[in-house]
Protein backbone atom coordinates (compact mmCIF):
# COMPACT_ATOMS: atom_id res chain seq x y z
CA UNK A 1 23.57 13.10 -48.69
CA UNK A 2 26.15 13.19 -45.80
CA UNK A 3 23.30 14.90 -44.07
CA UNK A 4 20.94 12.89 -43.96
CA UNK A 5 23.67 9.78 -43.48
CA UNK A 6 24.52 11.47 -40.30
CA UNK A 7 20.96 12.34 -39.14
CA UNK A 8 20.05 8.51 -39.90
CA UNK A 9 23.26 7.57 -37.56
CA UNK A 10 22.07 10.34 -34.59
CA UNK A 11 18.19 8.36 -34.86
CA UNK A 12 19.96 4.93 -34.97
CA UNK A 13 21.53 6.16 -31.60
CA UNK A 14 18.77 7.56 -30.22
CA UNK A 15 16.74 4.49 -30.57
CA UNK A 16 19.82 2.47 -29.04
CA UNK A 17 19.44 4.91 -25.71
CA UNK A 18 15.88 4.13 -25.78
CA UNK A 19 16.41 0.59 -25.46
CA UNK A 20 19.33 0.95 -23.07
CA UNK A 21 17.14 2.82 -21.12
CA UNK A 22 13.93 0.36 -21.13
CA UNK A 23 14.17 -0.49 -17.56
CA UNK A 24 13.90 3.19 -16.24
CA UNK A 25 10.49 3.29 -17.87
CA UNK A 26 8.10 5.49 -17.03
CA UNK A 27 5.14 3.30 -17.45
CA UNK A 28 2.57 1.50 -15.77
CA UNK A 29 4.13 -1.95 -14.27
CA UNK A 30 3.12 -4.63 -16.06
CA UNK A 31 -0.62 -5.58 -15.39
CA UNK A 32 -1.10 -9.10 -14.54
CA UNK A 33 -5.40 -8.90 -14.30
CA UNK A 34 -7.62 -7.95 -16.15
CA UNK A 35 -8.49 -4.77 -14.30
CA UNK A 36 -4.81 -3.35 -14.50
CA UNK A 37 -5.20 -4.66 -18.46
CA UNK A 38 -8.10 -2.08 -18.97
CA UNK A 39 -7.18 0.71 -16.93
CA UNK A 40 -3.63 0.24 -19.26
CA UNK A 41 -6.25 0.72 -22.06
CA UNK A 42 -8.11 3.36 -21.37
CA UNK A 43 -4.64 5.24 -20.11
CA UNK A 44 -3.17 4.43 -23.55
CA UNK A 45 -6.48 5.68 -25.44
CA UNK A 46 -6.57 8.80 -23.29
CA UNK A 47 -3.00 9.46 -24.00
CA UNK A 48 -3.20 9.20 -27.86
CA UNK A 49 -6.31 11.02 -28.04
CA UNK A 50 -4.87 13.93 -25.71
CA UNK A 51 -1.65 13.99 -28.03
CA UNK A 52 -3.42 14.65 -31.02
CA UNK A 53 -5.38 17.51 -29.65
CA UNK A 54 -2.48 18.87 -28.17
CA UNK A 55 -1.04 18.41 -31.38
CA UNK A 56 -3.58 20.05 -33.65
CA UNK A 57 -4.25 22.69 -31.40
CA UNK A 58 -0.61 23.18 -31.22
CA UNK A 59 -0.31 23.35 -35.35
CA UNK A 60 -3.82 25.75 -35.92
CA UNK A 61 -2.29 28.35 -33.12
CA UNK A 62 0.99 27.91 -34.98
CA UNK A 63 -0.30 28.88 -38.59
CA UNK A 64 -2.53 31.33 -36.89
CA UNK A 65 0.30 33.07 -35.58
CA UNK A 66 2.39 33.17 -38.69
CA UNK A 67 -0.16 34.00 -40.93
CA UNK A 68 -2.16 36.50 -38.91
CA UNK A 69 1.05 38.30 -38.11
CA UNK A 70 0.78 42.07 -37.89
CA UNK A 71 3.59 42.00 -40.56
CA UNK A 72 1.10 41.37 -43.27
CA UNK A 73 -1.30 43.28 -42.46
CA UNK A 74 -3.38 41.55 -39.98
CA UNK A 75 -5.76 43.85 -37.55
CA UNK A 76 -7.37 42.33 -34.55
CA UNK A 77 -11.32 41.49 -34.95
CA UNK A 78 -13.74 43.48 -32.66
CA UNK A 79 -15.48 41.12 -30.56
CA UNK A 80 -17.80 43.68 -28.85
CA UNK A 81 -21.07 43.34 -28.80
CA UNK A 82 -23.41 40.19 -28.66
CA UNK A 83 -21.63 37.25 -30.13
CA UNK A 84 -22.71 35.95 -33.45
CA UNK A 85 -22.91 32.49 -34.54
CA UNK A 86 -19.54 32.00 -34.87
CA UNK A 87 -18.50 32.53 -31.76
CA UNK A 88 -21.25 30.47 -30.41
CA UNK A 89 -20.18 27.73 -32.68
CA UNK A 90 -16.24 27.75 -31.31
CA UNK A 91 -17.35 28.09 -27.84
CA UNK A 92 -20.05 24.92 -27.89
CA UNK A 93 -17.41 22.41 -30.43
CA UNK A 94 -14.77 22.20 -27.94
CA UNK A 95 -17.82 21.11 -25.09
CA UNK A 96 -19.12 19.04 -27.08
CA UNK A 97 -16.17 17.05 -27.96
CA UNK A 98 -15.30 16.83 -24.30
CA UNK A 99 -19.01 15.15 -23.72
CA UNK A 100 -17.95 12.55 -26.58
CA UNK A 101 -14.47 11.93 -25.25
CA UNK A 102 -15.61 11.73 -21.65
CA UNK A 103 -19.20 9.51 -22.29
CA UNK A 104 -17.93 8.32 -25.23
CA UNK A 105 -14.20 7.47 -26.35
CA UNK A 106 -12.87 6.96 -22.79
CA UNK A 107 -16.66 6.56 -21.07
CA UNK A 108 -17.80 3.15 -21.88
CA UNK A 109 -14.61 1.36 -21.44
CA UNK A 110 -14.24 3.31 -18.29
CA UNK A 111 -17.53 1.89 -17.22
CA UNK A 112 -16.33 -1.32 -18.23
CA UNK A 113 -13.15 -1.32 -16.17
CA UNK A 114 -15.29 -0.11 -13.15
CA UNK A 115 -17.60 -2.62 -13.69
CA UNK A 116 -14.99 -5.18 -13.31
CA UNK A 117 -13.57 -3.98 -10.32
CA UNK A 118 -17.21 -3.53 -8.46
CA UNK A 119 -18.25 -7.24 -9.30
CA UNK A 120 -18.10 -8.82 -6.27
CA UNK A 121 -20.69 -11.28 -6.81
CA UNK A 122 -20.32 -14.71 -4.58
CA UNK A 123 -18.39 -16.95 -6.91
CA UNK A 124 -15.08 -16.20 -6.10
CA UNK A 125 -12.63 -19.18 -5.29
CA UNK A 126 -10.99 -17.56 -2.34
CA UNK A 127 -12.03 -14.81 0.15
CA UNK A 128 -9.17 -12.20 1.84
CA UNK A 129 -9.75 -9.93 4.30
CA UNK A 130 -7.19 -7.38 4.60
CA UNK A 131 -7.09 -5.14 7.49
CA UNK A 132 -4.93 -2.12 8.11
CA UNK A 133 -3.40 -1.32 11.64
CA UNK A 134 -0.78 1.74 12.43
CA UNK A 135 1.21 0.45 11.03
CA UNK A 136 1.05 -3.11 9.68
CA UNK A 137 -1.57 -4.90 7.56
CA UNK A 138 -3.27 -8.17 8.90
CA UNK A 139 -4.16 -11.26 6.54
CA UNK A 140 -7.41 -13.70 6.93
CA UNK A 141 -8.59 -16.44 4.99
CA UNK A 142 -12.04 -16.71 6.77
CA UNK A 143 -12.91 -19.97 5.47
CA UNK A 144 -9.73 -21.63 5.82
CA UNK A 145 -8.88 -20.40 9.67
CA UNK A 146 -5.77 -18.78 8.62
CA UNK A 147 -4.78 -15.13 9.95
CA UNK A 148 -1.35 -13.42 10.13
CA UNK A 149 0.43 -10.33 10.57
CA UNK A 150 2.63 -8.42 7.52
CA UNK A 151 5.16 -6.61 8.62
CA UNK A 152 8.52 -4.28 7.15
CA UNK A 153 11.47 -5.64 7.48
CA UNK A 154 13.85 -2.97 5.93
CA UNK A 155 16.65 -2.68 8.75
CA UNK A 156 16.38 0.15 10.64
CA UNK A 157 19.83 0.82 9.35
CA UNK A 158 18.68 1.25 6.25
CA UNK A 159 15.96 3.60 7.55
CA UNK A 160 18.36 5.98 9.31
CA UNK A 161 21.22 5.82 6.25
CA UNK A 162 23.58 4.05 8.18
CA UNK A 163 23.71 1.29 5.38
CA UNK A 164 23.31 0.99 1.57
CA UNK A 165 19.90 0.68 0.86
CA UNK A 166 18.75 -2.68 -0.23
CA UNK A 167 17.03 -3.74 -3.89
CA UNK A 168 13.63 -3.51 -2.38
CA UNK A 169 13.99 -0.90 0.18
CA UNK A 170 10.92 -0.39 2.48
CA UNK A 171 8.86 -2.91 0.08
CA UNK A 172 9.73 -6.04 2.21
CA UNK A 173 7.52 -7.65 4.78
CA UNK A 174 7.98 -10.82 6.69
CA UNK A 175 4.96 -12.37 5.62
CA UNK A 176 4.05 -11.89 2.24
CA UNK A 177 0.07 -12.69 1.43
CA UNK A 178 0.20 -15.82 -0.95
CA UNK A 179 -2.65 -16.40 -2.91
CA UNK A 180 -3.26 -18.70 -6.09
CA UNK A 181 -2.60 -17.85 -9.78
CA UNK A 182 -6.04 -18.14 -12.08
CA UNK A 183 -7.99 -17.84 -9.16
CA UNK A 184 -10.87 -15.11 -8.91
CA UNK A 185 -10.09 -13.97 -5.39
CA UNK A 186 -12.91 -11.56 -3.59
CA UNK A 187 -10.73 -8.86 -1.13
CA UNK A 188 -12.79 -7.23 1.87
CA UNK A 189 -11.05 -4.39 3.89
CA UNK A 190 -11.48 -2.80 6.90
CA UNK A 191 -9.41 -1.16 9.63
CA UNK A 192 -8.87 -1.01 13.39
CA UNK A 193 -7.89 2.65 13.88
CA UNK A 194 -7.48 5.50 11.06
CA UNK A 195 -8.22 5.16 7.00
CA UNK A 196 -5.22 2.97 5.23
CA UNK A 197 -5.17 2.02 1.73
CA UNK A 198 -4.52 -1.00 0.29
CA UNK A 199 -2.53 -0.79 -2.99
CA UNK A 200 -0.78 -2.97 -5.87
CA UNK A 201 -0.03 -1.21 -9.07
CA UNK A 202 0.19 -4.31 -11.10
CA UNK A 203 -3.56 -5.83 -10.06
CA UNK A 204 -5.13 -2.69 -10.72
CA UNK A 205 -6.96 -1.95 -7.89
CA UNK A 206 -6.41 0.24 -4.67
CA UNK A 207 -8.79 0.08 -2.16
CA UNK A 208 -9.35 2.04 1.02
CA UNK A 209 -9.14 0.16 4.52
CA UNK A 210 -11.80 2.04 6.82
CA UNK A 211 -12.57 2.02 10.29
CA UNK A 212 -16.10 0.43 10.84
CA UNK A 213 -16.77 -0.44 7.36
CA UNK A 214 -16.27 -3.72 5.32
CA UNK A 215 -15.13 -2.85 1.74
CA UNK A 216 -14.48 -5.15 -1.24
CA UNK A 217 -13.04 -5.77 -4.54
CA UNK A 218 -12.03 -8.75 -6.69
CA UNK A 219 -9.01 -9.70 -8.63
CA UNK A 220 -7.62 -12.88 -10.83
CA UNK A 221 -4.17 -12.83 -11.56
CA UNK A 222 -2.64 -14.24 -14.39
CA UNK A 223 1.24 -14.55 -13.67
CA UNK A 224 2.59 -16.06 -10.67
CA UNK A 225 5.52 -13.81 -9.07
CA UNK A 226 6.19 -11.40 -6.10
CA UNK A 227 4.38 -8.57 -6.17
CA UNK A 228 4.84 -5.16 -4.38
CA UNK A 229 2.84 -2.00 -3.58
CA UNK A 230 2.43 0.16 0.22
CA UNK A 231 -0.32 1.93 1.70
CA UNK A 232 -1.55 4.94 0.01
CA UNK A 233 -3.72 6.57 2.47
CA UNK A 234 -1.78 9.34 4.85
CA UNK A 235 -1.91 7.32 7.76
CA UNK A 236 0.21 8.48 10.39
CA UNK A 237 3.75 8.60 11.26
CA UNK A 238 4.82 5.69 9.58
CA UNK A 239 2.79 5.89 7.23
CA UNK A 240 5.62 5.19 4.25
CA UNK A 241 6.82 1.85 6.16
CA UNK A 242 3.42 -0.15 5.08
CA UNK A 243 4.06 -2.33 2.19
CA UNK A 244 2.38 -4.66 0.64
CA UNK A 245 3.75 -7.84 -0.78
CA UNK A 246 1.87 -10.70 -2.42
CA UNK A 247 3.43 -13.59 -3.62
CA UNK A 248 1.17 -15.47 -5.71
CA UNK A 249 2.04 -19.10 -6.77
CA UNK A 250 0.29 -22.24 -8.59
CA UNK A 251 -2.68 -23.74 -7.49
CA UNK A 252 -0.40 -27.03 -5.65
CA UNK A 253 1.64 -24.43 -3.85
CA UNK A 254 -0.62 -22.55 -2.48
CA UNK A 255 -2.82 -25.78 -1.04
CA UNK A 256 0.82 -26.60 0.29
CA UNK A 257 1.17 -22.90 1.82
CA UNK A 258 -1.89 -23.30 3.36
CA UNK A 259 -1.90 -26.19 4.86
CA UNK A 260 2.14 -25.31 6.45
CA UNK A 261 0.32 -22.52 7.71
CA UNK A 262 -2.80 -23.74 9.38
CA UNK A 263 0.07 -26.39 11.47
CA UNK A 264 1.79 -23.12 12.29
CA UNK A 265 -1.35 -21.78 13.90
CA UNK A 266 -2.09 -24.90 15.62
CA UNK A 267 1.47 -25.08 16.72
CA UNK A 268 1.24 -21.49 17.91
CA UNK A 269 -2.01 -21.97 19.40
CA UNK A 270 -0.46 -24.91 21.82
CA UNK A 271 2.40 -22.21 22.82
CA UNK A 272 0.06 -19.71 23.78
CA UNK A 273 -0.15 -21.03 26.65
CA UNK A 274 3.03 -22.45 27.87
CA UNK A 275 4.79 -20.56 30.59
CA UNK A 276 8.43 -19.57 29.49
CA UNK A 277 10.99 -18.52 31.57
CA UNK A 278 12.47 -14.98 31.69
CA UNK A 279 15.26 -15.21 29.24
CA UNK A 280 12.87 -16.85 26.84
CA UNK A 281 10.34 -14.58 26.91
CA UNK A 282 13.25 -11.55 26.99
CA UNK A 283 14.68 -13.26 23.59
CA UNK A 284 10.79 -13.70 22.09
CA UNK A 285 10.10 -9.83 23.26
CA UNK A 286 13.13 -8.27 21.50
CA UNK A 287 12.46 -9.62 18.16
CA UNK A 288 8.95 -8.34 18.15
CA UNK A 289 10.08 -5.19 20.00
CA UNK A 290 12.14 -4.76 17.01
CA UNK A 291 9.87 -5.68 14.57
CA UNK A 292 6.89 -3.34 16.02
CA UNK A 293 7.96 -0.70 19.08
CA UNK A 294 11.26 0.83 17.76
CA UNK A 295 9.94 3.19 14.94
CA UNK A 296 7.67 4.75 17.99
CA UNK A 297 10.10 3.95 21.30
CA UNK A 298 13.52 3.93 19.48
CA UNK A 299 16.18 0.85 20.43
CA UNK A 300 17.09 2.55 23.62
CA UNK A 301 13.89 2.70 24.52
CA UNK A 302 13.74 6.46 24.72
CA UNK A 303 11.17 7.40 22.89
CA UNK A 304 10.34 10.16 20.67
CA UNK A 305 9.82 13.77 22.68
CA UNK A 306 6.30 14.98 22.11
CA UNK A 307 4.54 12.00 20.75
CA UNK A 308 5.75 8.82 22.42
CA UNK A 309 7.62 8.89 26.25
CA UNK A 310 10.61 6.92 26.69
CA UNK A 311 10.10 3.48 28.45
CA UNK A 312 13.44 3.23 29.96
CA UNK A 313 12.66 4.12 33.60
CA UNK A 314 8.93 5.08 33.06
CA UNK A 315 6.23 4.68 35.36
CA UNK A 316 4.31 2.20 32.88
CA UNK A 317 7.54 -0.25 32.05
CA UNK A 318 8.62 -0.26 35.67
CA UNK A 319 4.78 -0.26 37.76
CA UNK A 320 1.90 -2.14 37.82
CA UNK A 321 1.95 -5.45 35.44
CA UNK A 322 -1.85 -4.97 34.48
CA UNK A 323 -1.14 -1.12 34.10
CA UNK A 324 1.04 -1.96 31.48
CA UNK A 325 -0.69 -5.04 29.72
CA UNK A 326 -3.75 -2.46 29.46
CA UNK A 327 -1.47 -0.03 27.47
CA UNK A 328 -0.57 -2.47 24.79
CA UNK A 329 -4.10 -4.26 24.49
CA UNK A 330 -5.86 -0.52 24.43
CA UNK A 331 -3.53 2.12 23.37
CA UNK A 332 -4.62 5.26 24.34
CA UNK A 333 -2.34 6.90 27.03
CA UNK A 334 -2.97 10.66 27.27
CA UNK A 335 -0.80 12.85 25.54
CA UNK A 336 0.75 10.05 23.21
CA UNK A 337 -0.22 8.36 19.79
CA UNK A 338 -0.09 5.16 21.21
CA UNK A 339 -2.22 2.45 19.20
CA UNK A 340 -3.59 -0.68 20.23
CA UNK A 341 -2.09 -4.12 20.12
CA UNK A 342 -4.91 -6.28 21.67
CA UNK A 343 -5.61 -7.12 17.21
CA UNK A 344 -2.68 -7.03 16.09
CA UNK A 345 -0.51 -9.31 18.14
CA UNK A 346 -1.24 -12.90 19.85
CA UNK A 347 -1.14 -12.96 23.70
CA UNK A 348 1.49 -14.75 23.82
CA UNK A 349 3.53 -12.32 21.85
CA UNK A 350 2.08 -9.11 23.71
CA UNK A 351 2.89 -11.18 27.37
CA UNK A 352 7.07 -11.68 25.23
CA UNK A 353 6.81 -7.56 24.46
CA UNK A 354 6.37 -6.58 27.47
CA UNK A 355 8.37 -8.93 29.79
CA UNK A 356 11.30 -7.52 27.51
CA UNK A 357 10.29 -3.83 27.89
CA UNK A 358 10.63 -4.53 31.97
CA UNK A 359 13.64 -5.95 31.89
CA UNK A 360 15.26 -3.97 29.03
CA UNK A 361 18.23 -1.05 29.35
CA UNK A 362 17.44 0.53 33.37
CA UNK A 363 14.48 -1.66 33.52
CA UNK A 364 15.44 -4.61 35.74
CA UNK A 365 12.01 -5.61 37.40
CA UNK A 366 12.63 -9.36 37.10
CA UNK A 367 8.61 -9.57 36.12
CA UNK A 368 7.46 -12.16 33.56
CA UNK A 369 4.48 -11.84 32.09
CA UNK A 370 3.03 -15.13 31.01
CA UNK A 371 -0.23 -14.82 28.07
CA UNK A 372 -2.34 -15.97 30.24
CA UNK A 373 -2.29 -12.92 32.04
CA UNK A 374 -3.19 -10.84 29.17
CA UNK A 375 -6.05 -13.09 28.01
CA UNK A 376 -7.62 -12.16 31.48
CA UNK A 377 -6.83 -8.59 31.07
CA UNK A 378 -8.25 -8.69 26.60
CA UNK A 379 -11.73 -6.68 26.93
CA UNK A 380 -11.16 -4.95 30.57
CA UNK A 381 -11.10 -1.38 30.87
């Protein structure tokens, strides 16, 4: 009696750790579409069915062994020779039952999950396009003229341990993509340079971001929140700093969003072309400097030896101005990695970038690079 008292007390406990321990699940993250709500299914199905193989196979080897012991008697069987029904039989049940589980049990709601992610018919509410740059992702709402830039902000201290790291280390971006709750949104992706991956555990879907190709997907989430995933395609050097953030809000917010943002681009589109003075544009270029150049050219401008030169005293930061608006629009200096900005930033902020980058650390060149001088340079070789 005290036995079992005590082995009641030791389960009570147990099941008290398990609940302590609910937030350090192992699970899938809650789904919020109906995509992530079937692939939850079929995972769950596939698990139980898996367990009670494993399970049943584990019990028939078990009794095998203890009651084909040598101990009583037991001899091996003498399998040589052709194999007679038997055999046959044991060798063609176990395939069989995999062509039932697979086309079967897990097969047609498989199907039916795929089938919901591939419908990309033309009745969505809202079309995305999501493009993938080394190493940032860019947001456009074709229809509604909108188009930004996502990028990490973890600090940099963070990055190199010189601070605590924060609740959602390298998952934070300084534009999250907002989009509407109950809405059936159609995502296309595409990318300007190597193969990214765009991926949110909770919706359910991950799709690749290639070079060249348009590529879409749909999704219609059910609970407004913040939502997090990263890129999940090898990408390149900074490949883990690409994260994905999507903050997804009623129907009234987002018409709100939307509308802040298309004055923003307006606003932005009038400053493209206003001439600033040096310490403006210095002040402009740091923050995106910071934002986009020091993972590759460090904060003292020294680069990385062997992939990217330093810019403190090089030829590029300190000659030519349309030598040096070239590199950012066009990337490609031999011997480097460097990518291409001409997509990825606005003219006025590439003309900011580099007016700080020539008169940064040794750099004192006094040049400032207005956008109008890149928008004559955007296309030239």
């Amino acid at each position: 009696m005290r036995g079992l008292k005590q082995l009641g007390l030791g389960i009570m406990a147990a099941l008290g750790s398990a609940v302590v321990l609910a937030n350090y699940s192992w699970n899938f993250p809650e789904p919020v579409t109906p995509i992530a709500r079937e692939t939850l299914h079929v995972h769950n199905l596939f698990m139980v069915v898996i367990l009670l193989i494993f399970f049943s196979v584990l019990a028939i080897m078990l009794y095998s062994f203890w009651s084909h012991r040598k101990s009583r008697g037991q001899k091996a069987a003498d399998f040589v020779g052709p194999k007679s029904n038997k055999q046959w039989f044991w060798v063609l049940l176990p395939f069989a039952c995999l062509l039932v589980l697979d086309y079967g049990i897990f097969g047609i709601p498989a199907f039916h999950a795929v089938h919901m992610y591939e419908d990309t018919r033309t009745d969505a509410d809202l079309v995305v396009k999501v493009t993938g740059s080394q190493w940032l992702w860019q947001y456009e709402y074709p229809s509604e003229g909108v188009r930004f830039n996502s990028r990490l902000v973890t600090p940099r201290a963070q990055i190199d341990n010189k601070e605590p790291k924060g609740q959602n280390y390298l998952l934070e971006v300084d534009n999250p993509l907002v989009l509407p709750v109950g809405k059936k949104i159609r995502f296309i992706t595409t990318s300007n340079d190597v193969i990214h991956s765009w991926w949110v555990p909770a919706f359910g879907v991950k799709r690749d971001a290639v070079p060249g190709f348009l590529r879409e997907f749909w999704a219609t989430i059910e609970k407004p929140g913040i939502y997090r995933g990263q890129c999940s395609e090898l990408c390149g050097k900074e490949h883990g700093f690409m994260p994905v953030v999507v903050k997804v809000v009623s129907q009234e917010d987002f018409k709100a969003w939307l509308a802040e943002k298309k004055g923003s681009v307006a606003s932005a589109a009038v400053d493209d072309g206003k001439p600033l003075s040096l310490d403006e544009m210095k002040a402009k270029g740091e923050k995106i400097y910071v934002t986009t150049c020091i993972p590759c050219h460090q904060a003292n401008g020294m680069g990385i030896p062997g992939a990217f030169p330093p810019l403190n005293g090089s030829k590029v930061a300190t000659g030519p101005v349309d030598v040096h608006i070239k590199t950012v629009l066009n990337g490609g200096r031999p011997g480097t990695a460097m990518v291409a900005f001409g997509k990825q930033l606005s003219n006025a902020d590439i003309a900011a970038v580099i007016t700080y980058e020539r008169n940064a650390w040794d750099n004192k060149t006094g040049d400032v690079v207005q956008s109008a001088q890149v928008a004559a340079l955007k296309g030239a070789p």
